[in-house]
Protein backbone atom coordinates (compact mmCIF):
# COMPACT_ATOMS: atom_id res chain seq x y z
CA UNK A 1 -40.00 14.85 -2.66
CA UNK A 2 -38.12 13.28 -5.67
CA UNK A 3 -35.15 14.78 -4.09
CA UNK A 4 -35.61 13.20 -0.75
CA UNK A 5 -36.12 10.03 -2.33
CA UNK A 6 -32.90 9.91 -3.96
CA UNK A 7 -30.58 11.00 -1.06
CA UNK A 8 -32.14 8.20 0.85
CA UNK A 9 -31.77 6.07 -2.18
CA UNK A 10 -27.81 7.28 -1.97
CA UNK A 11 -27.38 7.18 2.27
CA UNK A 12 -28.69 3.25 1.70
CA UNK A 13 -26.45 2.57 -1.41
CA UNK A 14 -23.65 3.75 0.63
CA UNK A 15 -24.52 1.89 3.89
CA UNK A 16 -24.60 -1.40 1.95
CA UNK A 17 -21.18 -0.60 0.34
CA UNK A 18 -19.79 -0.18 3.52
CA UNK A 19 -21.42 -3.34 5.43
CA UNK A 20 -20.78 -5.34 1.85
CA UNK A 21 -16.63 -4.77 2.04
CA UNK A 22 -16.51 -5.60 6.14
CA UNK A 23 -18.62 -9.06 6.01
CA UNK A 24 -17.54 -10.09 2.24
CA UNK A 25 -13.92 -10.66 3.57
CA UNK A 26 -14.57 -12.50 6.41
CA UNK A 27 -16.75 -15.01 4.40
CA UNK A 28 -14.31 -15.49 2.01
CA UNK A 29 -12.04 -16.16 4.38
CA UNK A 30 -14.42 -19.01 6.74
CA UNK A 31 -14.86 -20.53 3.11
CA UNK A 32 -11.89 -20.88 2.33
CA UNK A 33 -10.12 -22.47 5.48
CA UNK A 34 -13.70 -25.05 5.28
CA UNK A 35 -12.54 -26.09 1.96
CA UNK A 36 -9.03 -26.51 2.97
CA UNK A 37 -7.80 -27.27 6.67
CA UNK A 38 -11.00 -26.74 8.78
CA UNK A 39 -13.79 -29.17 7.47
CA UNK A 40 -16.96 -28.30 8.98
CA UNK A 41 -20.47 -29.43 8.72
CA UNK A 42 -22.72 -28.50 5.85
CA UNK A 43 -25.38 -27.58 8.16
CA UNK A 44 -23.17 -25.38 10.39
CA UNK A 45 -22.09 -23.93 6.95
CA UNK A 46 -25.21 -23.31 5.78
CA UNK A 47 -26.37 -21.07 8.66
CA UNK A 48 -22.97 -19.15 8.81
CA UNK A 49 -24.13 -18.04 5.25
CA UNK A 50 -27.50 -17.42 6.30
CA UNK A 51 -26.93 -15.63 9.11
CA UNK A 52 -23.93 -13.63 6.82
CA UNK A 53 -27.21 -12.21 4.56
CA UNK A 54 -29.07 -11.58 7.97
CA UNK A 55 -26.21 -9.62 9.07
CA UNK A 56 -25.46 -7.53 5.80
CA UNK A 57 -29.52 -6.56 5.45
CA UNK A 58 -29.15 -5.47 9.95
CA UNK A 59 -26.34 -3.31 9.83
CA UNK A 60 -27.43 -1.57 6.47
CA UNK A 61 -30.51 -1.04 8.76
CA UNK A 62 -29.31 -0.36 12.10
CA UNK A 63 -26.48 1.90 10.66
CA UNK A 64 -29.55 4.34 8.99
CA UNK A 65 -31.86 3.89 11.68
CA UNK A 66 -29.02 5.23 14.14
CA UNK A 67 -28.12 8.44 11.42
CA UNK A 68 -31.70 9.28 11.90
CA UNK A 69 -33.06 8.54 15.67
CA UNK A 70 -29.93 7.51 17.86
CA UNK A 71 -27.75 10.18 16.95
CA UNK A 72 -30.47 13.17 16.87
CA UNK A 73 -31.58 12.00 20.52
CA UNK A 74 -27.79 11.95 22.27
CA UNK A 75 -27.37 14.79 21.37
CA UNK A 76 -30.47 16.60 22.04
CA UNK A 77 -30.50 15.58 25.25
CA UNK A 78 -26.25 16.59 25.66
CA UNK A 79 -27.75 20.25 24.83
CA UNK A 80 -30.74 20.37 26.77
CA UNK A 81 -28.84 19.02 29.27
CA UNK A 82 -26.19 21.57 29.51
CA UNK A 83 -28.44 24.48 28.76
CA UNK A 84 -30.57 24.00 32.24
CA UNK A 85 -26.79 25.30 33.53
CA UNK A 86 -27.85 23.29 36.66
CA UNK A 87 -25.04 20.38 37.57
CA UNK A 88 -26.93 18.24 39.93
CA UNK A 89 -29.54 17.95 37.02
CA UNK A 90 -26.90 17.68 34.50
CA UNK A 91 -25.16 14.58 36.43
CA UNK A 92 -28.37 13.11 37.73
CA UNK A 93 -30.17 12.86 33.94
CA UNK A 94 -26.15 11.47 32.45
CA UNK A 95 -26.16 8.34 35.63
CA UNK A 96 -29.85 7.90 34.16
CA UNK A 97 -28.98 7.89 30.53
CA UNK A 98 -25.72 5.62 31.45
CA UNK A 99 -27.74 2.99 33.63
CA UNK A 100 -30.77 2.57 31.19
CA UNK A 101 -28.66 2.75 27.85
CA UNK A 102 -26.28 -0.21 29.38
CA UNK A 103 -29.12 -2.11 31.00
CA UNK A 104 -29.96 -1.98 27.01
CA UNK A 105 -27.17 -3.22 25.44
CA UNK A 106 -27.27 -6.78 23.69
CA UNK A 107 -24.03 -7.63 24.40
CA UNK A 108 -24.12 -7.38 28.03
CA UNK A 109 -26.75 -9.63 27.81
CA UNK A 110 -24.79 -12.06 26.26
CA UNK A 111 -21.58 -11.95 28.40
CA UNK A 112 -23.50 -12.21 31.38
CA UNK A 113 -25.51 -15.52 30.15
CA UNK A 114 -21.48 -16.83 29.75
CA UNK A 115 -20.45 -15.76 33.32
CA UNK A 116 -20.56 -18.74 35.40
CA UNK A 117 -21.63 -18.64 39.68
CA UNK A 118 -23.20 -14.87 38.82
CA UNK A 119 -26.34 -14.60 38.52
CA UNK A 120 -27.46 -12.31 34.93
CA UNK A 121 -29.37 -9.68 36.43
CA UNK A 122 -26.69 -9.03 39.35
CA UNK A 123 -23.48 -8.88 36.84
CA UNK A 124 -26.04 -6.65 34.11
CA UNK A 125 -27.08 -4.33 37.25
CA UNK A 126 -23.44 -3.80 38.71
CA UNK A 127 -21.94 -3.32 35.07
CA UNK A 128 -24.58 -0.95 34.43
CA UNK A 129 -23.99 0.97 37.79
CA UNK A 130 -20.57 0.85 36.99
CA UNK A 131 -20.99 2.74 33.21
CA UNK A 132 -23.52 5.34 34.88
CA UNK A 133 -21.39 6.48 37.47
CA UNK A 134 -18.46 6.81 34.84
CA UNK A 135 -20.78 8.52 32.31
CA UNK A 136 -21.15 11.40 35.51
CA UNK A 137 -17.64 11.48 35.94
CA UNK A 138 -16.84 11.86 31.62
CA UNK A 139 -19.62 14.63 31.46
CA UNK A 140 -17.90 16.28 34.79
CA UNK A 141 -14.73 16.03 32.50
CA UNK A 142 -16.34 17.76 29.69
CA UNK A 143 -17.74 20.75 31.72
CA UNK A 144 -14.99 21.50 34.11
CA UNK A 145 -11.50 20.69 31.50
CA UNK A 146 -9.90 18.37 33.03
CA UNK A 147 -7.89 16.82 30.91
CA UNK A 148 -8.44 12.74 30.04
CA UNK A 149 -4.74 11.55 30.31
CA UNK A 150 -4.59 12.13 33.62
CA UNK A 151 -8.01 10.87 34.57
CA UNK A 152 -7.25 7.74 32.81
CA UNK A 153 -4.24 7.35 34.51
CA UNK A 154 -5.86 7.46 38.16
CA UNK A 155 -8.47 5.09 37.02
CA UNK A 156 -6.16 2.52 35.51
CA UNK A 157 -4.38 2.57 38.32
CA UNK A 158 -6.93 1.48 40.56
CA UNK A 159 -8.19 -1.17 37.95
CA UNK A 160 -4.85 -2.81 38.03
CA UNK A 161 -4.55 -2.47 41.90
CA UNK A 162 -7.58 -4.67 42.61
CA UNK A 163 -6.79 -7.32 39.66
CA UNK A 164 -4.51 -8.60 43.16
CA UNK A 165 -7.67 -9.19 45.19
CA UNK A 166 -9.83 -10.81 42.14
CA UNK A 167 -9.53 -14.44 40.99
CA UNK A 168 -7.31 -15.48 38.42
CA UNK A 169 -10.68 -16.97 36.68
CA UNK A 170 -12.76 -13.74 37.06
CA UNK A 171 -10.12 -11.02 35.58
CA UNK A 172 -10.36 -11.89 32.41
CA UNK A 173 -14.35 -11.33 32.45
CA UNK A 174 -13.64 -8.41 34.13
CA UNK A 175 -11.79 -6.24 31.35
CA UNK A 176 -13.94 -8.02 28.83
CA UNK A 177 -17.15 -6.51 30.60
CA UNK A 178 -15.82 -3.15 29.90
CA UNK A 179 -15.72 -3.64 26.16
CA UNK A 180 -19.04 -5.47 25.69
CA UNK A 181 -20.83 -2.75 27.30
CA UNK A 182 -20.16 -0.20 24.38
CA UNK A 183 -21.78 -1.34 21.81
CA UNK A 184 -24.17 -0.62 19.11
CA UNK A 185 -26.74 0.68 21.58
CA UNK A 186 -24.83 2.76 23.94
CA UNK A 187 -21.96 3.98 21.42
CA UNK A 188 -24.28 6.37 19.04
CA UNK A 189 -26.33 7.85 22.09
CA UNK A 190 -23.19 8.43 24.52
CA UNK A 191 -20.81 9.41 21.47
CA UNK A 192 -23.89 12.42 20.48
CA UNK A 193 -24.17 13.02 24.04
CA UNK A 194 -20.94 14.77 24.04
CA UNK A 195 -21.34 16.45 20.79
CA UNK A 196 -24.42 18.05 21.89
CA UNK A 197 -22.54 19.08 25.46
CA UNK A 198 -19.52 20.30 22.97
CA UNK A 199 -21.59 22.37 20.96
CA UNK A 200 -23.11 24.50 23.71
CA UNK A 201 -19.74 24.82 25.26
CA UNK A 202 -18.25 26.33 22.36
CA UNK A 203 -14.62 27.27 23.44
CA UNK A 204 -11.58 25.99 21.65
CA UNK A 205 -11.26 22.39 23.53
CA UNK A 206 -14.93 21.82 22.98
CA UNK A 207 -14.46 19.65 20.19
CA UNK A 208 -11.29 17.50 21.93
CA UNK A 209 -13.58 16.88 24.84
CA UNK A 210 -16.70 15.33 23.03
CA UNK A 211 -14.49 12.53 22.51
CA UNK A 212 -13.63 10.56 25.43
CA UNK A 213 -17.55 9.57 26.94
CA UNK A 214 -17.06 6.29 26.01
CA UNK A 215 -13.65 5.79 27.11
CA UNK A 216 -14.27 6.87 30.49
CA UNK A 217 -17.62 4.65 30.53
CA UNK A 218 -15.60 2.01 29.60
CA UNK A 219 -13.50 1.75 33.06
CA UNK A 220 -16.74 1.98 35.21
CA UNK A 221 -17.93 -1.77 34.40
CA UNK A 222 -14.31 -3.12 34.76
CA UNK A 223 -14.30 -1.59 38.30
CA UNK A 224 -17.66 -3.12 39.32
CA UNK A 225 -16.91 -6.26 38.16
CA UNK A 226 -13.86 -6.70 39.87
CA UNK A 227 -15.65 -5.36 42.63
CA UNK A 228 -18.00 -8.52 42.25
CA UNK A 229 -15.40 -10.63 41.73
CA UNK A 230 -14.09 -10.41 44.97
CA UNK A 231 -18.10 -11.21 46.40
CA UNK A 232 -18.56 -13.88 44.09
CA UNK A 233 -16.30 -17.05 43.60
CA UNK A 234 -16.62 -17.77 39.81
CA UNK A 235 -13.61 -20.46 40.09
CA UNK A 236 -16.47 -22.88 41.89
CA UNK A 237 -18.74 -22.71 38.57
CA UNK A 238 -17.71 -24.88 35.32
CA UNK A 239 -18.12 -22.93 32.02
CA UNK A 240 -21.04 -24.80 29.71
CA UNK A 241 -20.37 -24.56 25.92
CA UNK A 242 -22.96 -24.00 24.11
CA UNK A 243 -24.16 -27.10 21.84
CA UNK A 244 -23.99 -27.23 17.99
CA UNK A 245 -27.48 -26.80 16.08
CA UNK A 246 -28.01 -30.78 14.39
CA UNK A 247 -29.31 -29.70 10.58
CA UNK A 248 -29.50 -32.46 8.49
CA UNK A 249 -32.14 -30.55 6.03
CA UNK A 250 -33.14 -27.43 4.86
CA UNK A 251 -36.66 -28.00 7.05
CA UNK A 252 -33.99 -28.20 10.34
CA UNK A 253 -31.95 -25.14 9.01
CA UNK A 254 -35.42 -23.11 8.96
CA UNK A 255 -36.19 -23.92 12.15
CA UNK A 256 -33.12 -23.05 13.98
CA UNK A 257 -33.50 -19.35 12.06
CA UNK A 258 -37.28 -19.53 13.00
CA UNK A 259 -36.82 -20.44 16.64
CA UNK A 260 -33.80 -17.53 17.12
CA UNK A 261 -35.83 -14.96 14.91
CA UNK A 262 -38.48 -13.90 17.65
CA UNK A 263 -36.24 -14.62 20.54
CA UNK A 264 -34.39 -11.69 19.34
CA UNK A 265 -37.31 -9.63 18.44
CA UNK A 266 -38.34 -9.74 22.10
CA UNK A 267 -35.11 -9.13 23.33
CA UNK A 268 -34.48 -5.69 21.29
CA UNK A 269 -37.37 -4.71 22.07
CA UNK A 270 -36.97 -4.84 25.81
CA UNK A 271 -33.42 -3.89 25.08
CA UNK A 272 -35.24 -0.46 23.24
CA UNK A 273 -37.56 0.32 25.84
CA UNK A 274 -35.83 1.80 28.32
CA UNK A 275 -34.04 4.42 25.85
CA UNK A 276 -37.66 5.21 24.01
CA UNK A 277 -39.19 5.58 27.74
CA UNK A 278 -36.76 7.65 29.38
CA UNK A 279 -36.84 9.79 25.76
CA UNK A 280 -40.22 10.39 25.99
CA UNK A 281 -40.02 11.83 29.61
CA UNK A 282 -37.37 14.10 28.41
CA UNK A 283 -39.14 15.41 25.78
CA UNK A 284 -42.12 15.76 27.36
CA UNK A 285 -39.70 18.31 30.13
CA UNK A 286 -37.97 20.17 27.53
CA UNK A 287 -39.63 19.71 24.29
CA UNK A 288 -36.62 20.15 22.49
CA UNK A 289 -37.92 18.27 19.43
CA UNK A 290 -40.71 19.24 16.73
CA UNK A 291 -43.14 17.23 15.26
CA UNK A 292 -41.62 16.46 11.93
CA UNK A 293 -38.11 15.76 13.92
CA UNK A 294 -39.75 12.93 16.27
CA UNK A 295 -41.47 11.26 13.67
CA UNK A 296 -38.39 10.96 11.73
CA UNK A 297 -36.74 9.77 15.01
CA UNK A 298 -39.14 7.29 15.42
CA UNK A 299 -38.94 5.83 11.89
CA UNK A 300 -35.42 5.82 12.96
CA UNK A 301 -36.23 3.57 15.79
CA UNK A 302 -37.95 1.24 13.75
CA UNK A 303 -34.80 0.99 11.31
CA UNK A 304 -32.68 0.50 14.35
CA UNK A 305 -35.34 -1.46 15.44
CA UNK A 306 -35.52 -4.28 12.92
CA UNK A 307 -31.24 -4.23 12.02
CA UNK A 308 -30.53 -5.21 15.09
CA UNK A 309 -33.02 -8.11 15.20
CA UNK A 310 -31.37 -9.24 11.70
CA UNK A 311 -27.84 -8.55 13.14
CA UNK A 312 -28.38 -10.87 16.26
CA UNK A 313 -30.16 -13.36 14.46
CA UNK A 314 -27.52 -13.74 12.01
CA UNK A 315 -24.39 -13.64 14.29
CA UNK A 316 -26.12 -15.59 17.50
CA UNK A 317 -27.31 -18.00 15.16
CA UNK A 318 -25.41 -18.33 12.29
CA UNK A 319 -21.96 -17.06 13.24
CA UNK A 320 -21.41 -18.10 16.87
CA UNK A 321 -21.56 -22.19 15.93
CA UNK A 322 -19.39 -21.64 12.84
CA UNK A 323 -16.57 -19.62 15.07
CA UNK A 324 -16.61 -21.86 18.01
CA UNK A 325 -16.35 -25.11 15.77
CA UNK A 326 -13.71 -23.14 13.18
CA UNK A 327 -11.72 -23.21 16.85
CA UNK A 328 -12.44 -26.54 17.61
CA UNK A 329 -11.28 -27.82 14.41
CA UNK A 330 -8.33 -25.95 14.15
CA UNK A 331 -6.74 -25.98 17.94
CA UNK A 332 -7.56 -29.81 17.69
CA UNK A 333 -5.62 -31.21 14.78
CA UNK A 334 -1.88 -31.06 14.10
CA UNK A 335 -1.72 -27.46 12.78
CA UNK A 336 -2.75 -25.74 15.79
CA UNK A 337 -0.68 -22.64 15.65
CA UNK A 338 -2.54 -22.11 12.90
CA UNK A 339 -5.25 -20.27 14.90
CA UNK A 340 -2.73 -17.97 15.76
CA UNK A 341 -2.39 -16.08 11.93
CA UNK A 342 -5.85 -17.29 11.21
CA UNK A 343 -7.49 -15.51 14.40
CA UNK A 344 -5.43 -12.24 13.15
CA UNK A 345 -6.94 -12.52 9.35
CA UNK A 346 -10.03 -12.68 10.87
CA UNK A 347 -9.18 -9.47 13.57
CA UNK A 348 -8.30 -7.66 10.91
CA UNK A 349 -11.95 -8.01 8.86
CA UNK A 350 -14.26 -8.73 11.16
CA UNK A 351 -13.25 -4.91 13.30
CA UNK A 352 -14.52 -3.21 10.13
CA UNK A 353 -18.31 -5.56 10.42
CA UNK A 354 -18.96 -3.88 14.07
CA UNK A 355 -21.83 -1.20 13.56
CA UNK A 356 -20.21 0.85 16.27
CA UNK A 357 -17.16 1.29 14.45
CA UNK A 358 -18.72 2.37 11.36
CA UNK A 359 -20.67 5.09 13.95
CA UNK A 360 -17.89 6.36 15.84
CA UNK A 361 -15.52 6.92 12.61
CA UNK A 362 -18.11 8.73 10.53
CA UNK A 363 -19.15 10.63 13.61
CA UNK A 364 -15.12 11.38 13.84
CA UNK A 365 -14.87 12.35 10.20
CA UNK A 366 -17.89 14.85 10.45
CA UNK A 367 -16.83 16.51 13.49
CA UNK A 368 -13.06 16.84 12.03
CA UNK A 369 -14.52 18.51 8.89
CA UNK A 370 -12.58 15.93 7.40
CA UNK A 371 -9.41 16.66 8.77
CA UNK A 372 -9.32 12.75 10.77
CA UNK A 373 -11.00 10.67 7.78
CA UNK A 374 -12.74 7.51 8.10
CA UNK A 375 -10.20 5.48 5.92
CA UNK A 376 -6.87 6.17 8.21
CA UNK A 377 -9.16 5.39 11.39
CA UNK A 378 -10.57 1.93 9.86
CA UNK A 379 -6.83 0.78 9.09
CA UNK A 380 -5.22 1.53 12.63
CA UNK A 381 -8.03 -0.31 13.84
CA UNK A 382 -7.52 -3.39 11.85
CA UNK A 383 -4.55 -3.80 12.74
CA UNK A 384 -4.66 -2.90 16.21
CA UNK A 385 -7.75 -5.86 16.29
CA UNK A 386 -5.48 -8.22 14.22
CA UNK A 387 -2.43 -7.96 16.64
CA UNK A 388 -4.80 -8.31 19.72
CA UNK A 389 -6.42 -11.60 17.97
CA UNK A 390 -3.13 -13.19 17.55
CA UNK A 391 -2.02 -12.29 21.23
CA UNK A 392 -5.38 -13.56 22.41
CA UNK A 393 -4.87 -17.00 20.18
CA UNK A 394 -1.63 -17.24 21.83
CA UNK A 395 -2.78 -17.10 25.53
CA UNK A 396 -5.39 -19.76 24.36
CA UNK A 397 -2.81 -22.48 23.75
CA UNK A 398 -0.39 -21.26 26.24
CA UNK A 399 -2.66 -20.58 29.05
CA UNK A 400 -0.25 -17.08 29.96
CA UNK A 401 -2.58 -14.91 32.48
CA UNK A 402 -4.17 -11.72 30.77
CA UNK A 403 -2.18 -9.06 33.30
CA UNK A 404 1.14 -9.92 31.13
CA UNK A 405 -0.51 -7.81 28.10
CA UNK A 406 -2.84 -5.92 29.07
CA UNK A 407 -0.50 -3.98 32.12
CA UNK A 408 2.10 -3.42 29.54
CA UNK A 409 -0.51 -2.66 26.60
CA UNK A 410 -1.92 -0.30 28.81
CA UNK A 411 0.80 1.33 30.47
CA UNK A 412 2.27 2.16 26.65
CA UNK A 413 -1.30 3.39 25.58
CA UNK A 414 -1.52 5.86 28.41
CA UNK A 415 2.40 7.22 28.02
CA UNK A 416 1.38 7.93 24.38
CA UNK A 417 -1.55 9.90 25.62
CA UNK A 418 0.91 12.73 26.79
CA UNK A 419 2.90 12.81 23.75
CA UNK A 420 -0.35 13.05 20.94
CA UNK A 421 -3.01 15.65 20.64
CA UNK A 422 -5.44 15.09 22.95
CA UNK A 423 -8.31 14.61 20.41
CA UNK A 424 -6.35 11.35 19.50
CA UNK A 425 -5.91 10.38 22.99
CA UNK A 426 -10.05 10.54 23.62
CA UNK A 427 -10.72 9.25 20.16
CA UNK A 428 -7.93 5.86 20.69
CA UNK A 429 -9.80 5.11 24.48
CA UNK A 430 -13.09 5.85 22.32
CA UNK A 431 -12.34 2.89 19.57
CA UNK A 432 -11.35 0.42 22.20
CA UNK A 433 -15.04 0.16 23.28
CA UNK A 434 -16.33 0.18 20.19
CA UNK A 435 -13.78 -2.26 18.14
CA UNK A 436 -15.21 -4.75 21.09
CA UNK A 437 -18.83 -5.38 19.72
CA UNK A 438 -21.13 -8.01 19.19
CA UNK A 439 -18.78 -9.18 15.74
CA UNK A 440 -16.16 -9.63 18.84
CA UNK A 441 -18.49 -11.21 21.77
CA UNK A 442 -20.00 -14.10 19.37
CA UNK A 443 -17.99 -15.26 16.84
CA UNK A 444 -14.16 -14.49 17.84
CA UNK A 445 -14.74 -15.36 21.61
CA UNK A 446 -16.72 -18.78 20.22
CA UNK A 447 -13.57 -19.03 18.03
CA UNK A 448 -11.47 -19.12 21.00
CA UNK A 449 -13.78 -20.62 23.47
CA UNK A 450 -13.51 -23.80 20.34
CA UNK A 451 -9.88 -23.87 20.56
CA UNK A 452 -9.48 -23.40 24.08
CA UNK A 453 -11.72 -26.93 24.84
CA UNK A 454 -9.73 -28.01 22.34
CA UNK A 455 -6.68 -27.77 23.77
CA UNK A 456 -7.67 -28.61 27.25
CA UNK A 457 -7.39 -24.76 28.79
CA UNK A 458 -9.47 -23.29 30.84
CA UNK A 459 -11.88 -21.47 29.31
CA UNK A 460 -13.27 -18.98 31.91
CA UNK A 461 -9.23 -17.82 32.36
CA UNK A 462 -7.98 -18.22 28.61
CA UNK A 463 -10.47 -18.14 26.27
CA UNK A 464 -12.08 -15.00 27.96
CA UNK A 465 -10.61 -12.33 27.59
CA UNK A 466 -10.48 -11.75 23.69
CA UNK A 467 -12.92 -8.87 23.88
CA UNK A 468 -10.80 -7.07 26.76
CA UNK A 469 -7.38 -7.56 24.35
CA UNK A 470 -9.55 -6.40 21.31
CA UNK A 471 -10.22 -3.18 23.00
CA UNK A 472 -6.95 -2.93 24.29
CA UNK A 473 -4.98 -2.43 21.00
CA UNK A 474 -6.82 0.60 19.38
CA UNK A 475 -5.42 2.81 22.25
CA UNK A 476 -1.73 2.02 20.99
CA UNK A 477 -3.03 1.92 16.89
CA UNK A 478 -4.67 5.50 16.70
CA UNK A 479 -2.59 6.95 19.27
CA UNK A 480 0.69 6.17 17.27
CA UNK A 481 -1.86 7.40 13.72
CA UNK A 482 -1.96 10.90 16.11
CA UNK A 483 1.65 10.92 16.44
CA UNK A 484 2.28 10.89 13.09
CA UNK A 485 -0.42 13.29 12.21
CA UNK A 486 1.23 15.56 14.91
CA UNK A 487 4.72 15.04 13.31
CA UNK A 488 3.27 15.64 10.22
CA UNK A 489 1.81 18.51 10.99
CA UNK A 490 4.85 19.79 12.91
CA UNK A 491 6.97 19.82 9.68
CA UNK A 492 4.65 21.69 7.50
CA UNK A 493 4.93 24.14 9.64
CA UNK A 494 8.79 24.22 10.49
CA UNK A 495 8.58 24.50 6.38
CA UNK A 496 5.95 27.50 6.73
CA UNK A 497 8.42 29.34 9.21
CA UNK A 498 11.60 29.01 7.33
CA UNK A 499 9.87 30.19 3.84
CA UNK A 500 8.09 33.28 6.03
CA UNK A 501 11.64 33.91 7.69
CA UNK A 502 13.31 33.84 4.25
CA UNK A 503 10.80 36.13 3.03
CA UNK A 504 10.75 38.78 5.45
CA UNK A 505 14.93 38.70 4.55
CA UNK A 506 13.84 40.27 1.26
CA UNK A 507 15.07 43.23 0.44
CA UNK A 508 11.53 45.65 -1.06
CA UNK A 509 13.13 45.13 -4.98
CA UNK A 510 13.82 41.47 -4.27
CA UNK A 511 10.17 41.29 -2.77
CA UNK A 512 8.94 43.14 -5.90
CA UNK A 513 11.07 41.22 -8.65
CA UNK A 514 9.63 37.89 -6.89
């Protein structure tokens, strides 16, 4: 017992560490340009602190609520699944998991809210149609070997096909549907999905293919919104910002907390009923848990439970207002290219704050054995998030259309996938779905939805599209880390053969003598 209590005592010391040294930086950083060239109100100020505390104590909870109930689920139900060695079942439970994990994801819920002329539930339905169809055709993948290059390949190329028939207003929500909808819900369940598929498989590319689940559910929603773009005519609806909180005293600042605190609460818990429902049904087919498992699962549930409630609380209401008036601020004075090296300091932070991320690169590091470690991963992804920040800053005040990175960006990220090892390739398309969280979807598209009123763009065309460029990078980032790995790798052992070749040129006294 005493035992127990300390290991939990270490996993939360850890988790804290972690969440401490992603959200510390970034609130340095807010301070410091409010002190300097970005004066903002005390009140706004205030609450950005707040919600920074709300958002330290939700991931430290969500993170160890996922270690113990997301993860354990995914991937008994990967293993279950593939054990019944029947494929209709197989594909019919993954389009179930897919829809009802998506239809659960906060962040969907908040792009869709921010999507003018669409009605929410039709953009959440077609996105989530979109991710369980794609979920099929990723666990299809894993079970028959085909390789992910060249299914990414076929995909893109469709995506960018029917960018020609979508408005120039709806194609940047498009692509940024695709990131939003792998988040902190669907990421851990989808991501032990495929480990538990991989580890019933058991052959040599087993462990390559449990990556890539998320990248291919990734391209479903961008599909189906296009799709929807060309039904729907977003260019006739005006974006509505959001207004600013007024808090002019600490009774005001409690209220705003107060009045966002059981919003939230209702919305995870709707967002959490789906997954806990269509759980329960699976257990009670296959009963592939014990009793001491599912009540640590649902303890689990609770953590996750209650983190994310503090983690949306704190970013919706403290974060988003401080990001979209830090925009506002900065686009609107004299230094307005300032947002472009700001937006990157910020890229490069706030990556490391998104609970998914901290999932997927532990998840990467245990199923490596250590071989593809955490630290390595974090950096390419900082500054894969940092570049995309300061290209997304840029279209902001220059209003240049989305297609002129992200078919280039794109196009480099899937020639690199034939030159890497293919667990790179899976893991890159992986991290550009989870770099794109709710860190990304509240305050950095606020930031730029600020600076883009600012500076008199439009916002549906310019200032969305941050989270689609924020997934984008990654793919380049930790497919070029692969390369050198590979290189790496492919010198040691050029080094191995020429001392074995030199060796087997000893003479039997040379060989002794040595």
């Amino acid at each position: 017992m005493e035992l127990k209590k300390t290991k939990l005592k270490e996993k939360l010391t850890e988790k804290t560490e972690e969440t401490l040294k992603a959200v510390v930086p970034i609130v340095v950083i807010v301070m410091a340009l409010c002190f300097t060239v970005a004066p903002i109100e005390p009140g706004i100020l205030l609450a950005f602190l707040i919600g920074a505390v709300f958002l330290v104590v939700g991931m430290v909870f969500f993170t160890f609520g996922a270690d113990l109930s997301m993860t354990p689920m995914g991937e008994n139900v990967g293993t279950c699944m593939t054990r019944t060695k029947k494929l209709s079942a197989m594909l019919i439970l993954s389009f179930i998991l897919g829809f009802v994990v998506t239809v659960s994801e906060p962040d969907l819920q908040v792009l869709a809210e921010q999507v003018p002329s669409v009605p929410n539930m039709v953009i959440v339905l077609s996105v989530a149609l979109g991710v369980g169809l794609f979920l099929v055709t990723a666990v299809a993948r894993m079970l028959f070997n085909i390789k992910l290059s060249h299914m990414l390949v076929f995909f893109y190329i469709i995506v960018f096909a029917l960018t020609s028939f979508v408005p120039d207003d709806f194609k940047a929500v498009a692509f940024d549907s695709g990131g939003v909808t792998t988040g902190p819900m669907t990421v851990p369940f989808i991501m032990a999905l495929g480990i538990g598929i991989s580890s019933v498989r058991g052959d040599e590319r087993a462990e390559d293919d449990s990556f890539g689940l998320v990248a291919l559910s990734s391209v479903g929603p961008v599909l189906s919104v296009l799709i929807l773009g060309m039904l729907y005519h977003p260019e006739s609806g005006d974006y509505v910002a959001e207004r600013f909180p007024e808090i002019e005293n600490s009774v005001e600042l409690f209220s705003v907390f107060a009045h966002g605190f059981p919003e939230y609460m209702a919305e995870v818990a709707v967002s959490l009923l789906p997954i806990i429902l269509f759980f329960a049904v699976f257990q009670l087919v296959f009963k592939s848990m014990g009793k001491r498992a599912l009540i640590k699962t649902a303890i689990g549930m609770g953590y996750t439970y209650l983190g994310l409630v503090l983690f949306l609380t704190g970013v919706n209401v403290g974060f988003m207002p401080a990001g979209n008036y830090l925009g506002q601020v900065l686009a609107g004075g004299e230094l307005k290219w300032l947002t472009i090296p700001v937006g990157m300091l910020v890229g490069y932070f706030i990556v490391l704050a998104e609970p998914a991320v901290i999932v997927l690169t532990h998840q990467v590091e245990d199923l490596t054995s250590g071989s593809i470690s955490a630290g390595p991963m974090r950096l390419a992804l900082s500054l894969g998030v940092s570049v995309s920040l300061g290209l997304a800053m840029l279209r902001v005040l220059t209003g240049i259309s989305i297609l002129w990175f992200l078919i280039p960006g794109y196009g480099i990220a899937l020639l690199l996938s034939f030159a890497v090892p293919k667990i790179f390739t899976a893991i890159a398309f992986d991290s550009g779905g989870v770099a794109s969280g709710p860190m990304t979807a509240t305050f950095l598209l606020s930031f730029a939805i600020g600076a883009c009123s600012s500076v008199g763009g439009n916002i549906v065309a310019d200032a969305f599209g941050v989270v689609a460029m924020v997934a984008m990078t990654p793919l380049i980032t930790i497919q070029i880390l692969g390369l050198g790995y590979k290189l790496d790798y492919d010198r040691r052992m050029r080094r191995a053969r020429k001392a074995e070749l030199a060796f087997t040129a000893l003479s039997d006294d040379e060989i002794v003598e040595l």
